[in-house]
PDB file of N, CA and C in Angstrom:
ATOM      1  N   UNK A   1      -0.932  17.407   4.304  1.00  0.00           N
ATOM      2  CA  UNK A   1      -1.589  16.110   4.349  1.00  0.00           C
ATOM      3  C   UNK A   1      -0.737  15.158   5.186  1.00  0.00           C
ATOM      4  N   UNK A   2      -1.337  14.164   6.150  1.00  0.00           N
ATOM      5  CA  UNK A   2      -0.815  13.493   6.475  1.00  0.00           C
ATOM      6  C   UNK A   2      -1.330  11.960   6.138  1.00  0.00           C
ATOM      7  N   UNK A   3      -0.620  10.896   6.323  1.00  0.00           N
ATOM      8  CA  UNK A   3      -1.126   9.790   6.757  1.00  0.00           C
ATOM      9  C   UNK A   3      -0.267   8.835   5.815  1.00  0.00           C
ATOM     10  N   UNK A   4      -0.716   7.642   4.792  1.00  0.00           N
ATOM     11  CA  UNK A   4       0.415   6.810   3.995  1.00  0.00           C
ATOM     12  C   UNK A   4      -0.529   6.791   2.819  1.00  0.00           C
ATOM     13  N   UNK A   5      -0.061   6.821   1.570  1.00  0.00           N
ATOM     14  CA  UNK A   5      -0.266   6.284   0.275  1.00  0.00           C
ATOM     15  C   UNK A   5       0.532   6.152  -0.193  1.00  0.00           C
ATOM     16  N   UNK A   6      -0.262   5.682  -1.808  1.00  0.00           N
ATOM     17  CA  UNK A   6       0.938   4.928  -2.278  1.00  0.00           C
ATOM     18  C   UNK A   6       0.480   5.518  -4.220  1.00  0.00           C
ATOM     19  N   UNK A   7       1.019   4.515  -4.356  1.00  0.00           N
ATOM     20  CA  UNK A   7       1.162   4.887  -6.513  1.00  0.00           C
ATOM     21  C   UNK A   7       1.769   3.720  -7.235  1.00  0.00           C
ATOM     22  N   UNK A   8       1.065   2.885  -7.814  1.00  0.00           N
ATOM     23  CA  UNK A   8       1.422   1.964  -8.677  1.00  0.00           C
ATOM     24  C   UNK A   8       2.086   2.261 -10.583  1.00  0.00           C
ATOM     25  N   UNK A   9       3.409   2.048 -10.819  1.00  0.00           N
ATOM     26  CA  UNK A   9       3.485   2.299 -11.967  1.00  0.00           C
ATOM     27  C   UNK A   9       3.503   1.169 -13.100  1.00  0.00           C
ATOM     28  N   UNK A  10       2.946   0.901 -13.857  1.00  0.00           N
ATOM     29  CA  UNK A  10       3.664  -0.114 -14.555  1.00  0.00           C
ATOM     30  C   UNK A  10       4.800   0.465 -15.564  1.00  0.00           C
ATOM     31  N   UNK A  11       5.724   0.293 -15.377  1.00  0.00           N
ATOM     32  CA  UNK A  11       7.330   0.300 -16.566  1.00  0.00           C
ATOM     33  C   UNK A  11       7.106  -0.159 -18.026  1.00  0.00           C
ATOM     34  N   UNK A  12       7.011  -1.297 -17.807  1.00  0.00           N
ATOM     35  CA  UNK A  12       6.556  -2.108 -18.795  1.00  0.00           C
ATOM     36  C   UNK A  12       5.525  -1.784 -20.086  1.00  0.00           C
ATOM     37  N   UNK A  13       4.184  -1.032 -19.401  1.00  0.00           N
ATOM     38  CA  UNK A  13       3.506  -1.320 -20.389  1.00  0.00           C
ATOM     39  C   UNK A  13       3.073   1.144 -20.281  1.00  0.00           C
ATOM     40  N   UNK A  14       4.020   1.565 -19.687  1.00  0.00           N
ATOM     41  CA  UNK A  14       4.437   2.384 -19.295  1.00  0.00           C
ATOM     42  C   UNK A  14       2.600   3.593 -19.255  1.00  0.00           C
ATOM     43  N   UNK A  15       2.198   2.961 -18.005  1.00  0.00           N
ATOM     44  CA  UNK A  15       1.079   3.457 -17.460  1.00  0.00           C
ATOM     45  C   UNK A  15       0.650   3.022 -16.356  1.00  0.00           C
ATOM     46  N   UNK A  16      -0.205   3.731 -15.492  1.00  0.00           N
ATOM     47  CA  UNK A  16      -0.860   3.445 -13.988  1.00  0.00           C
ATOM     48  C   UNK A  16      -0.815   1.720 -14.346  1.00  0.00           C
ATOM     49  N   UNK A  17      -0.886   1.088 -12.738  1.00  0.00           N
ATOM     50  CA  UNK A  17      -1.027  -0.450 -12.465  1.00  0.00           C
ATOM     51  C   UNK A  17      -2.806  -0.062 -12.315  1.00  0.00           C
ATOM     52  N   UNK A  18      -3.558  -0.417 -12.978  1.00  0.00           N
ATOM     53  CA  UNK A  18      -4.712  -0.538 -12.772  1.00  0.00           C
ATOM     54  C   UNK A  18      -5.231  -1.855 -12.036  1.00  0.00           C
ATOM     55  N   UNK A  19      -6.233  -2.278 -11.327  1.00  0.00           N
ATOM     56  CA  UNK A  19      -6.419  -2.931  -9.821  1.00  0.00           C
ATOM     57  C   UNK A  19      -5.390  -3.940  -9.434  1.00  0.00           C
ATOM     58  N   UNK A  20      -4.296  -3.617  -9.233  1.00  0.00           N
ATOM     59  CA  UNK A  20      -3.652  -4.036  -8.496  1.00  0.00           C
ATOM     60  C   UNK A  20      -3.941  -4.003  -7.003  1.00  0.00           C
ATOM     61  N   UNK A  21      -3.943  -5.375  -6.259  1.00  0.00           N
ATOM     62  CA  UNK A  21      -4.444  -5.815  -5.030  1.00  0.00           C
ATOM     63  C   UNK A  21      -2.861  -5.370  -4.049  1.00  0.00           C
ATOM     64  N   UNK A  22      -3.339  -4.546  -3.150  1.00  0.00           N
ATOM     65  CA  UNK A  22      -2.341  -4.236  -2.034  1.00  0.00           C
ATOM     66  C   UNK A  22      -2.958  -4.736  -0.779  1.00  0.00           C
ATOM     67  N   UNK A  23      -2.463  -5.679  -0.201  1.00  0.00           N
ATOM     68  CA  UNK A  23      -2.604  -5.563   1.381  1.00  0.00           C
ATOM     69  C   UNK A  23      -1.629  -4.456   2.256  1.00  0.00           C
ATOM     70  N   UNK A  24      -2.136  -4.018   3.108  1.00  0.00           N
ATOM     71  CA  UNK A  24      -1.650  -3.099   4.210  1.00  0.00           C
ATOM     72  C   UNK A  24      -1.724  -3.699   5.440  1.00  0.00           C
ATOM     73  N   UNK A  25      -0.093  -4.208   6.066  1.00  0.00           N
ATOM     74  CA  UNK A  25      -0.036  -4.692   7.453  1.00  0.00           C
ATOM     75  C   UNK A  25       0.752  -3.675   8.308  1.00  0.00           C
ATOM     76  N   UNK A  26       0.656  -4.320   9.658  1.00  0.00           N
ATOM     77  CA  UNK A  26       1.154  -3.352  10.560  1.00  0.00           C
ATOM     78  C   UNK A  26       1.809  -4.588  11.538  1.00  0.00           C
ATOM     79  N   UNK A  27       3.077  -4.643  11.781  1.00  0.00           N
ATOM     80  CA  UNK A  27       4.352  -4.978  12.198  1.00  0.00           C
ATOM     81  C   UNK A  27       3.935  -5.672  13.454  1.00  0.00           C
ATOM     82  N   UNK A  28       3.594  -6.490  13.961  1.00  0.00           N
ATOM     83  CA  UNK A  28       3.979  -6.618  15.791  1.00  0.00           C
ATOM     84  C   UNK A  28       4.750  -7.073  16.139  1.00  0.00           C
ATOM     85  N   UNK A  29       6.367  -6.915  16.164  1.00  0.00           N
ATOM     86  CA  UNK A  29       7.087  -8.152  16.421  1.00  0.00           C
ATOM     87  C   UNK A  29       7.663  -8.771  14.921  1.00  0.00           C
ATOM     88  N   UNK A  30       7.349 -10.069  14.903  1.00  0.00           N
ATOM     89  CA  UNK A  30       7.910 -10.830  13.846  1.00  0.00           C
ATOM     90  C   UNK A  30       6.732 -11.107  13.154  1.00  0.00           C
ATOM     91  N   UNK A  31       5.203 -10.834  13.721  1.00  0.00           N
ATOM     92  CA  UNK A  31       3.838 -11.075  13.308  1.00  0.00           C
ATOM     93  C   UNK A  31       3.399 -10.300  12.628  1.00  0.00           C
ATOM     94  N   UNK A  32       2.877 -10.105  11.541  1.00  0.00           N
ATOM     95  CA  UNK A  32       2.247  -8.789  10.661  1.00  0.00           C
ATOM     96  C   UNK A  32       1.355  -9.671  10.649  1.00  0.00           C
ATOM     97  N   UNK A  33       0.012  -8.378  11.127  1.00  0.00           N
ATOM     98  CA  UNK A  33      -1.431  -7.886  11.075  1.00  0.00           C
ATOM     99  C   UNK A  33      -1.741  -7.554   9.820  1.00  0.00           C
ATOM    100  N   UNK A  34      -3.008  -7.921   9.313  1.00  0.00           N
ATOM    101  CA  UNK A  34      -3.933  -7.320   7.788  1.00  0.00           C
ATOM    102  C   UNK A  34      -4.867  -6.055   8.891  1.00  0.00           C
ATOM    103  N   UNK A  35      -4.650  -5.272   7.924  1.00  0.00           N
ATOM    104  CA  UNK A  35      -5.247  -3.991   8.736  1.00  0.00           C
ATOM    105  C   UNK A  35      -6.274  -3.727   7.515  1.00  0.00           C
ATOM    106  N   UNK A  36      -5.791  -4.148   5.776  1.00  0.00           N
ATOM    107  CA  UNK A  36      -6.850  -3.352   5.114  1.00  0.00           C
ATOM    108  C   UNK A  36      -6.090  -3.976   3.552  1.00  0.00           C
ATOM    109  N   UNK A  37      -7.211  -4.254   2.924  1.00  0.00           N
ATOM    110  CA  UNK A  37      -6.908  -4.144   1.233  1.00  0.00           C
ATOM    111  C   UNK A  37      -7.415  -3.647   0.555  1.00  0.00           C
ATOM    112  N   UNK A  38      -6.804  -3.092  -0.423  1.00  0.00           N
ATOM    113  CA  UNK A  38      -7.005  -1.894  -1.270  1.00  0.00           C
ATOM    114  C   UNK A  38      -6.817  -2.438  -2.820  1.00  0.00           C
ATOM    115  N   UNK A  39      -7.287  -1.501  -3.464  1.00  0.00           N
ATOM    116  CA  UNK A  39      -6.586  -1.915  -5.045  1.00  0.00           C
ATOM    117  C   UNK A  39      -6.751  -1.075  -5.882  1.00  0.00           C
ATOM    118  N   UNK A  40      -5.684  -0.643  -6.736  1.00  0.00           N
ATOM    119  CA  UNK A  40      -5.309   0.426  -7.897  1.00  0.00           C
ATOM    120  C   UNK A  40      -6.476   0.685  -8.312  1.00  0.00           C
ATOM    121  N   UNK A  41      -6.659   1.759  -8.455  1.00  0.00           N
ATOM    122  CA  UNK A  41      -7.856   2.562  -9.455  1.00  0.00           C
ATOM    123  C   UNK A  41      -6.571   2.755 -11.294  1.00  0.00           C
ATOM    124  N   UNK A  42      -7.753   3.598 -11.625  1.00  0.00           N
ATOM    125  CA  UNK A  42      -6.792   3.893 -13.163  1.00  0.00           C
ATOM    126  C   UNK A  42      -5.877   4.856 -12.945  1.00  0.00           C
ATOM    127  N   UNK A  43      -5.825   5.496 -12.337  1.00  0.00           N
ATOM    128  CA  UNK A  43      -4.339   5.983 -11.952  1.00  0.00           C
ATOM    129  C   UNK A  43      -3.362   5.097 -11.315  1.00  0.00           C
ATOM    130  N   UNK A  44      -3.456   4.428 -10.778  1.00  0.00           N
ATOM    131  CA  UNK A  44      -2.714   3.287 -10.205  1.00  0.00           C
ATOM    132  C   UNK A  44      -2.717   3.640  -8.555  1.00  0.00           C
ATOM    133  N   UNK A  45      -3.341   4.571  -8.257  1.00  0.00           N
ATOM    134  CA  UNK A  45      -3.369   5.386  -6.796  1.00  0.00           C
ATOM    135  C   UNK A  45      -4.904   4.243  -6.125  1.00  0.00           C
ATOM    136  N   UNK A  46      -4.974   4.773  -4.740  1.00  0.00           N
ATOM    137  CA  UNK A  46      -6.158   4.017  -3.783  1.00  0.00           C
ATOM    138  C   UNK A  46      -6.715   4.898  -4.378  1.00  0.00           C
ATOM    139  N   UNK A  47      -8.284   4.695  -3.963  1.00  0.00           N
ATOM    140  CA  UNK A  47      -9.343   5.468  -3.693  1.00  0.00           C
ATOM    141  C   UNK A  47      -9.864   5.874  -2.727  1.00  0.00           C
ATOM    142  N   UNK A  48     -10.146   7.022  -1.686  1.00  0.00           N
ATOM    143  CA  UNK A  48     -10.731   7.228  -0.645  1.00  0.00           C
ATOM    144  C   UNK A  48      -9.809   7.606   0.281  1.00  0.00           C
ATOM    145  N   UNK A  49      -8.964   8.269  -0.733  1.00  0.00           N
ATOM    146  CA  UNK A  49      -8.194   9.205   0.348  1.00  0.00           C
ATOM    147  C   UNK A  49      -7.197   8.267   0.533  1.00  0.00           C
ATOM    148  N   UNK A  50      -5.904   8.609   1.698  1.00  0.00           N
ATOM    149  CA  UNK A  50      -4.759   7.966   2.483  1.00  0.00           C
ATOM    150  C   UNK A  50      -5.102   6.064   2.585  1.00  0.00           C
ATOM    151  N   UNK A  51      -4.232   5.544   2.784  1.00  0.00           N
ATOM    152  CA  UNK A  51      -4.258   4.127   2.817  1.00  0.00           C
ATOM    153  C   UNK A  51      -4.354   3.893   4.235  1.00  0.00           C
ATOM    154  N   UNK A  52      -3.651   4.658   4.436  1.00  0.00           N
ATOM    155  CA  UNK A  52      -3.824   5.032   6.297  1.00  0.00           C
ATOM    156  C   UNK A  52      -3.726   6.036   6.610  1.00  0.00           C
ATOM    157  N   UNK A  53      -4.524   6.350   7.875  1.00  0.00           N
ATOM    158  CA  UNK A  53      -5.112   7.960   8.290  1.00  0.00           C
ATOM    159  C   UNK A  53      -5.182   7.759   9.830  1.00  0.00           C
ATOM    160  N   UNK A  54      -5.839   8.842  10.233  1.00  0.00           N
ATOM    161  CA  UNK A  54      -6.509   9.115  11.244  1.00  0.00           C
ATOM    162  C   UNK A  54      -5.817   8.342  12.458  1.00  0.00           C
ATOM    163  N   UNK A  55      -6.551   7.743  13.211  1.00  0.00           N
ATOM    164  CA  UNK A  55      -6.572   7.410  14.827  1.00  0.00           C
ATOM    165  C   UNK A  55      -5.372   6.242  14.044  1.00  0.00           C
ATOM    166  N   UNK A  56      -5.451   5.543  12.856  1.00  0.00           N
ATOM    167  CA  UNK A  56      -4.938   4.541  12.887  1.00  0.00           C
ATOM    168  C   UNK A  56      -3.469   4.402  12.472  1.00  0.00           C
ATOM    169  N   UNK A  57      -3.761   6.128  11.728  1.00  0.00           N
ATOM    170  CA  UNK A  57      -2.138   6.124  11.751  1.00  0.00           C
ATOM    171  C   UNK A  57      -1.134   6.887  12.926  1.00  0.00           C
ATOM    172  N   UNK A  58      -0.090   5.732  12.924  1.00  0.00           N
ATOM    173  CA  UNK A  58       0.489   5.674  14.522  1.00  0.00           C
ATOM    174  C   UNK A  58       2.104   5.231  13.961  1.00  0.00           C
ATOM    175  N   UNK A  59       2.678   5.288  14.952  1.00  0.00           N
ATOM    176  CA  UNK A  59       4.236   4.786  14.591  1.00  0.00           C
ATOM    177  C   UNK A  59       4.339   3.572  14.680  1.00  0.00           C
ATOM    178  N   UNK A  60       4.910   3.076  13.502  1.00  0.00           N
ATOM    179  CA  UNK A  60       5.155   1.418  13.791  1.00  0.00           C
ATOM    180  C   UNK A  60       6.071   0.960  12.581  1.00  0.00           C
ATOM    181  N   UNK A  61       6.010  -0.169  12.486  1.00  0.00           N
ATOM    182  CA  UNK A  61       6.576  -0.762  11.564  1.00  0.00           C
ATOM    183  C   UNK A  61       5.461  -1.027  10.448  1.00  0.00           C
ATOM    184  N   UNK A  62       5.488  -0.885   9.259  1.00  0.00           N
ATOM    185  CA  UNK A  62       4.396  -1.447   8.251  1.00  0.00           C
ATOM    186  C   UNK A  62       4.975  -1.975   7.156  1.00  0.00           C
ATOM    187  N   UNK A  63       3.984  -2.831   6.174  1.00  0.00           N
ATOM    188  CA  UNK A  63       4.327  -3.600   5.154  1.00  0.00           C
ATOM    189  C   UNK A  63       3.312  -3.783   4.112  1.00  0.00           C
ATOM    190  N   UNK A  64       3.734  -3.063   3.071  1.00  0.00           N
ATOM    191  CA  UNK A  64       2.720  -2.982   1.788  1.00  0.00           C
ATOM    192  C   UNK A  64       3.167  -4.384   1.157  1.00  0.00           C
ATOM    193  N   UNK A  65       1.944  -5.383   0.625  1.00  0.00           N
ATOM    194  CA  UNK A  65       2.265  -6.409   0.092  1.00  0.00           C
ATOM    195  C   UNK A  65       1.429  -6.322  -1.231  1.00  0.00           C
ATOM    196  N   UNK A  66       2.010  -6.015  -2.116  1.00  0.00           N
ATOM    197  CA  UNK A  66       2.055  -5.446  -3.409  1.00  0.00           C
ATOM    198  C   UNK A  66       1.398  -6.867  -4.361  1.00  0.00           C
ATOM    199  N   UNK A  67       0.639  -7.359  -4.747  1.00  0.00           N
ATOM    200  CA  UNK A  67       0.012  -8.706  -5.591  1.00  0.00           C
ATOM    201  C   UNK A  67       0.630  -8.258  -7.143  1.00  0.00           C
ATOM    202  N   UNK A  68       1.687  -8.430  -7.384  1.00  0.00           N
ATOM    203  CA  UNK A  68       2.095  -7.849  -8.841  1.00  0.00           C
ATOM    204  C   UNK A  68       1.785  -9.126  -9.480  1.00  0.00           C
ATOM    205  N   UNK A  69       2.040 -10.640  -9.341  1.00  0.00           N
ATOM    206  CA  UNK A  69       2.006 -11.726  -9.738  1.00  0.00           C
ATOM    207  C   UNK A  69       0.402 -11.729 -10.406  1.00  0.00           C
ATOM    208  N   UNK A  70      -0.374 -11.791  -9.755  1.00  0.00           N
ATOM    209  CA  UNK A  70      -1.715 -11.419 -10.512  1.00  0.00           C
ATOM    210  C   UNK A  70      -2.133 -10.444 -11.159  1.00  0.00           C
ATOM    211  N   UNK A  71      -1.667  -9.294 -10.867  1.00  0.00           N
ATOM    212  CA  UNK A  71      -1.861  -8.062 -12.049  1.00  0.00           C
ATOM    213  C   UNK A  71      -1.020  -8.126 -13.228  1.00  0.00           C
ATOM    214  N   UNK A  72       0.279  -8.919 -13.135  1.00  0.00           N
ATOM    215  CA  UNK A  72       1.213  -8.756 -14.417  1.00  0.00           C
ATOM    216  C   UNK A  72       0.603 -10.279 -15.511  1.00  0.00           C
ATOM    217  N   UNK A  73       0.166 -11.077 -14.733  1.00  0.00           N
ATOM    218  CA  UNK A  73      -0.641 -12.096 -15.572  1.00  0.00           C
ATOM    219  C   UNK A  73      -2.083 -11.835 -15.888  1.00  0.00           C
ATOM    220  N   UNK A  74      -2.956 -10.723 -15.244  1.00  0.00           N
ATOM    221  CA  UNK A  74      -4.205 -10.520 -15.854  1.00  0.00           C
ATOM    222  C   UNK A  74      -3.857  -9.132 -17.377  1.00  0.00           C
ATOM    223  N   UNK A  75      -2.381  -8.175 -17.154  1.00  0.00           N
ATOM    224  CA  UNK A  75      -1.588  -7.819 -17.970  1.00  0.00           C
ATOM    225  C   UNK A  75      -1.626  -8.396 -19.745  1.00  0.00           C
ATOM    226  N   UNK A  76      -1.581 -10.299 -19.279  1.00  0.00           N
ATOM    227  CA  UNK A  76      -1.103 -11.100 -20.585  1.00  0.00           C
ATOM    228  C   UNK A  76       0.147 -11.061 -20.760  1.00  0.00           C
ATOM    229  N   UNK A  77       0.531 -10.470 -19.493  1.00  0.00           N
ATOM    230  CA  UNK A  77       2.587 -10.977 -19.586  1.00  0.00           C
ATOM    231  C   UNK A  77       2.594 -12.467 -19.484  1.00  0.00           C
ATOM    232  N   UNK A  78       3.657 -12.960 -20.112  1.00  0.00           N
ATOM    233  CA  UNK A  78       3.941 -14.500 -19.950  1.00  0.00           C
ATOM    234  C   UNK A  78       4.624 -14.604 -18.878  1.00  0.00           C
ATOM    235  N   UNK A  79       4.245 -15.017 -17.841  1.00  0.00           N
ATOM    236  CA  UNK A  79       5.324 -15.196 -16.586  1.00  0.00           C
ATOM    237  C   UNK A  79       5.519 -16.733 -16.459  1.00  0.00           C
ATOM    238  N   UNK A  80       6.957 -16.959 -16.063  1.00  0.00           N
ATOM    239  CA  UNK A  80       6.965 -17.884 -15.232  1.00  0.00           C
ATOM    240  C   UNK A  80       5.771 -19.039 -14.654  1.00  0.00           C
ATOM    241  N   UNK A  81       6.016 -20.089 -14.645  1.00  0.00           N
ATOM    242  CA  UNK A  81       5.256 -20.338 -12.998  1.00  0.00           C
ATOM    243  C   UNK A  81       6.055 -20.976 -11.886  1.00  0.00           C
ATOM    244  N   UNK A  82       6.618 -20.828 -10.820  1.00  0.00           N
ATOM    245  CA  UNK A  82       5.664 -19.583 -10.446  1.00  0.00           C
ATOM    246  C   UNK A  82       6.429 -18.215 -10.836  1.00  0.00           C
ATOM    247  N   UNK A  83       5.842 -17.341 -10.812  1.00  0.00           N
ATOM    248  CA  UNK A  83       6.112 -15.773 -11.408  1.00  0.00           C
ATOM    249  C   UNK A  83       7.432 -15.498 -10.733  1.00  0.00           C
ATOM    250  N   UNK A  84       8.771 -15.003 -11.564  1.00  0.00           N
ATOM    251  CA  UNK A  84       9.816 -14.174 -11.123  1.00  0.00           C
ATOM    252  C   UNK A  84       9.493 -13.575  -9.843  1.00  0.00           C
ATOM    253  N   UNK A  85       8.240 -12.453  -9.840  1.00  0.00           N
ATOM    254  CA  UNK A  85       8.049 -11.449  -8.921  1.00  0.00           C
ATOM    255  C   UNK A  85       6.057 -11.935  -8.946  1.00  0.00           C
ATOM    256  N   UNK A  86       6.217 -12.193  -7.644  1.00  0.00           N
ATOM    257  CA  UNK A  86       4.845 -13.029  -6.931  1.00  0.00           C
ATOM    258  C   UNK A  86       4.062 -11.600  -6.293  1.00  0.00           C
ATOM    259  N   UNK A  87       4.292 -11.724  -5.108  1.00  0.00           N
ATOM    260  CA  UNK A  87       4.081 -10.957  -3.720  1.00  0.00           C
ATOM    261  C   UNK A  87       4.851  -9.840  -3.528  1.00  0.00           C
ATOM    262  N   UNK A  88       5.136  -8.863  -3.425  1.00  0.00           N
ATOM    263  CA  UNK A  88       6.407  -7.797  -3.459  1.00  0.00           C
ATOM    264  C   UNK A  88       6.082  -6.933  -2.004  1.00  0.00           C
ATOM    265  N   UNK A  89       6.833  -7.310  -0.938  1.00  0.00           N
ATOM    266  CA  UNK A  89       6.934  -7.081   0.005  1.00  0.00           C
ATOM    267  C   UNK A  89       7.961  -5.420   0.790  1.00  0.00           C
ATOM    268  N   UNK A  90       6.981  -4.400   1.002  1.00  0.00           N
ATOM    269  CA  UNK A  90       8.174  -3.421   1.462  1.00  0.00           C
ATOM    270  C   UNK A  90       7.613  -3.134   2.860  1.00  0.00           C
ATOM    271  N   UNK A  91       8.857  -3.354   3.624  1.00  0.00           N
ATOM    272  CA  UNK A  91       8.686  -3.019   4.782  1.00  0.00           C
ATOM    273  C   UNK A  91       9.155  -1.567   5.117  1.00  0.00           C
ATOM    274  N   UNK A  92       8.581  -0.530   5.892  1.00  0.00           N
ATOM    275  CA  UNK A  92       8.623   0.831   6.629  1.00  0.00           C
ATOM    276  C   UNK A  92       8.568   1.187   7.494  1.00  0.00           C
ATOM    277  N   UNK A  93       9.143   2.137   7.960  1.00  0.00           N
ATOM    278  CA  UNK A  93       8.989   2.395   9.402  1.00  0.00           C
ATOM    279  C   UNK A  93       8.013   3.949   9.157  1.00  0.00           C
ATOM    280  N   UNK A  94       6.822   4.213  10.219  1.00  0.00           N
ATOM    281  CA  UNK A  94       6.466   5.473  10.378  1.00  0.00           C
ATOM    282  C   UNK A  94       6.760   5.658  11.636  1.00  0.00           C
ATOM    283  N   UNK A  95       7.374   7.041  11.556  1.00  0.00           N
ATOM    284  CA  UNK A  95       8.036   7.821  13.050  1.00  0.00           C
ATOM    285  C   UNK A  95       7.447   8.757  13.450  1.00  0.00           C
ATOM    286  N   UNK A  96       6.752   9.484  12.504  1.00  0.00           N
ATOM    287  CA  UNK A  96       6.117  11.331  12.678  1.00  0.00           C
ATOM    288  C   UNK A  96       5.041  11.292  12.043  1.00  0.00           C
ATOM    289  N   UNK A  97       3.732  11.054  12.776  1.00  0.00           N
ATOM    290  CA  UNK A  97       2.761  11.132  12.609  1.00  0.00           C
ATOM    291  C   UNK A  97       1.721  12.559  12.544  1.00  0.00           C
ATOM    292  N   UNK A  98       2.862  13.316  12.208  1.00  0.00           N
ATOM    293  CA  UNK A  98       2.336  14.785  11.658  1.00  0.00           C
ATOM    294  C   UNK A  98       2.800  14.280   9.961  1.00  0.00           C
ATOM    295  N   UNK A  99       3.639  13.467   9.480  1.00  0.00           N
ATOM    296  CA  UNK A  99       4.108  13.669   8.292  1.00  0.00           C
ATOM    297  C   UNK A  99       3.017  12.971   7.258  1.00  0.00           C
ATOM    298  N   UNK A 100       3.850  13.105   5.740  1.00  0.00           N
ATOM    299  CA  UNK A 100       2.737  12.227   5.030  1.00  0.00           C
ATOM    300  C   UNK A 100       4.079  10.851   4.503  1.00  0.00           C
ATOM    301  N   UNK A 101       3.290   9.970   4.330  1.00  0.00           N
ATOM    302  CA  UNK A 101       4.188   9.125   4.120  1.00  0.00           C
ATOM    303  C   UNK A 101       3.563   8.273   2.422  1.00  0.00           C
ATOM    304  N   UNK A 102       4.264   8.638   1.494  1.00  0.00           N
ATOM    305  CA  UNK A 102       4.270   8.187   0.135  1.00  0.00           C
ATOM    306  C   UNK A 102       5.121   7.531  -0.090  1.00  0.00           C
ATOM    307  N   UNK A 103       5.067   5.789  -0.349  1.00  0.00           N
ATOM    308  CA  UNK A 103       5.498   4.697  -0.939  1.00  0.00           C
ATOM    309  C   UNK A 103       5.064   4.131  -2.233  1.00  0.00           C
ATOM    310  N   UNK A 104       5.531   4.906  -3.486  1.00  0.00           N
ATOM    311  CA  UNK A 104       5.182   4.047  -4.760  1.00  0.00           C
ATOM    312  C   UNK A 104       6.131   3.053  -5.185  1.00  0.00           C
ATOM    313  N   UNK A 105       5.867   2.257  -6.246  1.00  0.00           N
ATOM    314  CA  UNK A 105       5.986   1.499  -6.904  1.00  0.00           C
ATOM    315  C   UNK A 105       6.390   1.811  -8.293  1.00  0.00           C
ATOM    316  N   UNK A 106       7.472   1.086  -8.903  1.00  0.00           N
ATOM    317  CA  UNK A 106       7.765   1.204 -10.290  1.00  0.00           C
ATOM    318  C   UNK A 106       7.649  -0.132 -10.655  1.00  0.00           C
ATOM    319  N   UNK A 107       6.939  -0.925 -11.633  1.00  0.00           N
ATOM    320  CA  UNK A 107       6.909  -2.611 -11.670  1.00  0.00           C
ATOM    321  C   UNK A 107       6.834  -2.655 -12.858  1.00  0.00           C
ATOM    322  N   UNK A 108       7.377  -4.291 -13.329  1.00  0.00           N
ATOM    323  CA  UNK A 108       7.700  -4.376 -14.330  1.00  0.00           C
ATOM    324  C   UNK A 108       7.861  -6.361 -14.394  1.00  0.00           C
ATOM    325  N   UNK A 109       7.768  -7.027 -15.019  1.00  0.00           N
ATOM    326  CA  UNK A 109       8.164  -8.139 -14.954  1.00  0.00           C
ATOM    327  C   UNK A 109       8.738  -8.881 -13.658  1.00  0.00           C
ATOM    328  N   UNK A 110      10.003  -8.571 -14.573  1.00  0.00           N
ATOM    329  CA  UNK A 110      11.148  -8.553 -13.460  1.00  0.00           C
ATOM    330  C   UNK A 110      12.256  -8.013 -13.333  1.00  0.00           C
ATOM    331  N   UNK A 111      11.347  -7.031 -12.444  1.00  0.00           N
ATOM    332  CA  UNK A 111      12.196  -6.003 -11.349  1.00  0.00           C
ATOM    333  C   UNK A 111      11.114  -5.235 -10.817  1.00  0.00           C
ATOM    334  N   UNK A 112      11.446  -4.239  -9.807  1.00  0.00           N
ATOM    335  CA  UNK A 112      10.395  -2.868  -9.347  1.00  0.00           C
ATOM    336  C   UNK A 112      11.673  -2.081  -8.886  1.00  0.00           C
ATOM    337  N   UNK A 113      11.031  -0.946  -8.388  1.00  0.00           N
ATOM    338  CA  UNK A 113      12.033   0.066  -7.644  1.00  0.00           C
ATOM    339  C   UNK A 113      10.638   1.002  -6.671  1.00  0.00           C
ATOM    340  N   UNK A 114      11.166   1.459  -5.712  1.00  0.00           N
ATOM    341  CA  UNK A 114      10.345   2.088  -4.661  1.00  0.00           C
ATOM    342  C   UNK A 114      11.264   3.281  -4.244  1.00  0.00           C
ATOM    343  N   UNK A 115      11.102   4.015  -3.205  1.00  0.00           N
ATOM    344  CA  UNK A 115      10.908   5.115  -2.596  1.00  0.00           C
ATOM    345  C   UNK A 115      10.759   5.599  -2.056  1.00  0.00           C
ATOM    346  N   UNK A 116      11.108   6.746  -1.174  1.00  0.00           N
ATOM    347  CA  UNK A 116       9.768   7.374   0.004  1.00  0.00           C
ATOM    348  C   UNK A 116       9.549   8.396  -1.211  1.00  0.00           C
ATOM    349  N   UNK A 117       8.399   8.968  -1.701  1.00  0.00           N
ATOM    350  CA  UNK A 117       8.108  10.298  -2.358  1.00  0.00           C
ATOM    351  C   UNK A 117       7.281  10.943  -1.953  1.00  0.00           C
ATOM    352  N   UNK A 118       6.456  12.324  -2.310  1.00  0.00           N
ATOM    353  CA  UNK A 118       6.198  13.352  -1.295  1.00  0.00           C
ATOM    354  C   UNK A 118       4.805  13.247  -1.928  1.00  0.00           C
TER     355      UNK A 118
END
């Protein structure tokens, strides 16, 4: 398989991030592009296959922008305002567009942890 996905965990309440809102950008420079938004199914995974695929997946710089701030308050966590952890930003590089590229998520209040995984 090739192309990028991803995997939402929640720590916390220790099960899939269910619809959690991801934007997917793509790097130009200092400018990031919205290429696509997505959001957790009950596994905490996309639906419809790779997050990115095909013609569109290419080498570049990319940036999953993770909406934990609204999923950990529709949760009924007491956060902050504004929230410890808002927006959760990971930036990547794809180089080998034969490969597959898996970026999950471990989230929790406050903290996360990420990855490349297979």
């Amino acid at each position: 398989m090739t192309g990028l996905t991803t995997h939402v965990l929640d720590t916390a309440l220790g099960k899939p991030a269910e619809g959690l809102r991801i934007h997917l950008m793509r790097m130009e420079g200092d400018e990031a592009q919205l290429i696509k938004t997505v959001f957790t199914n009950a596994d905490g995974r996309v639906d419809g296959g790779p997050v990115l695929a095909g013609e569109d997946f290419r080498p570049g710089q990319y940036e999953l922008l993770f909406h934990a701030g609204d999923y950990l308050k529709a949760q009924g966590f007491a956060l902050s305002e504004p929230p410890f952890l808002d927006v959760i930003p990971i930036r990547f590089g794809i180089s080998d567009i034969t490969a597959h590229y898996h970026v999950p998520l471990l989230l929790s209040p406050y903290g996360y942890s990420t990855y490349r995984g297979s």
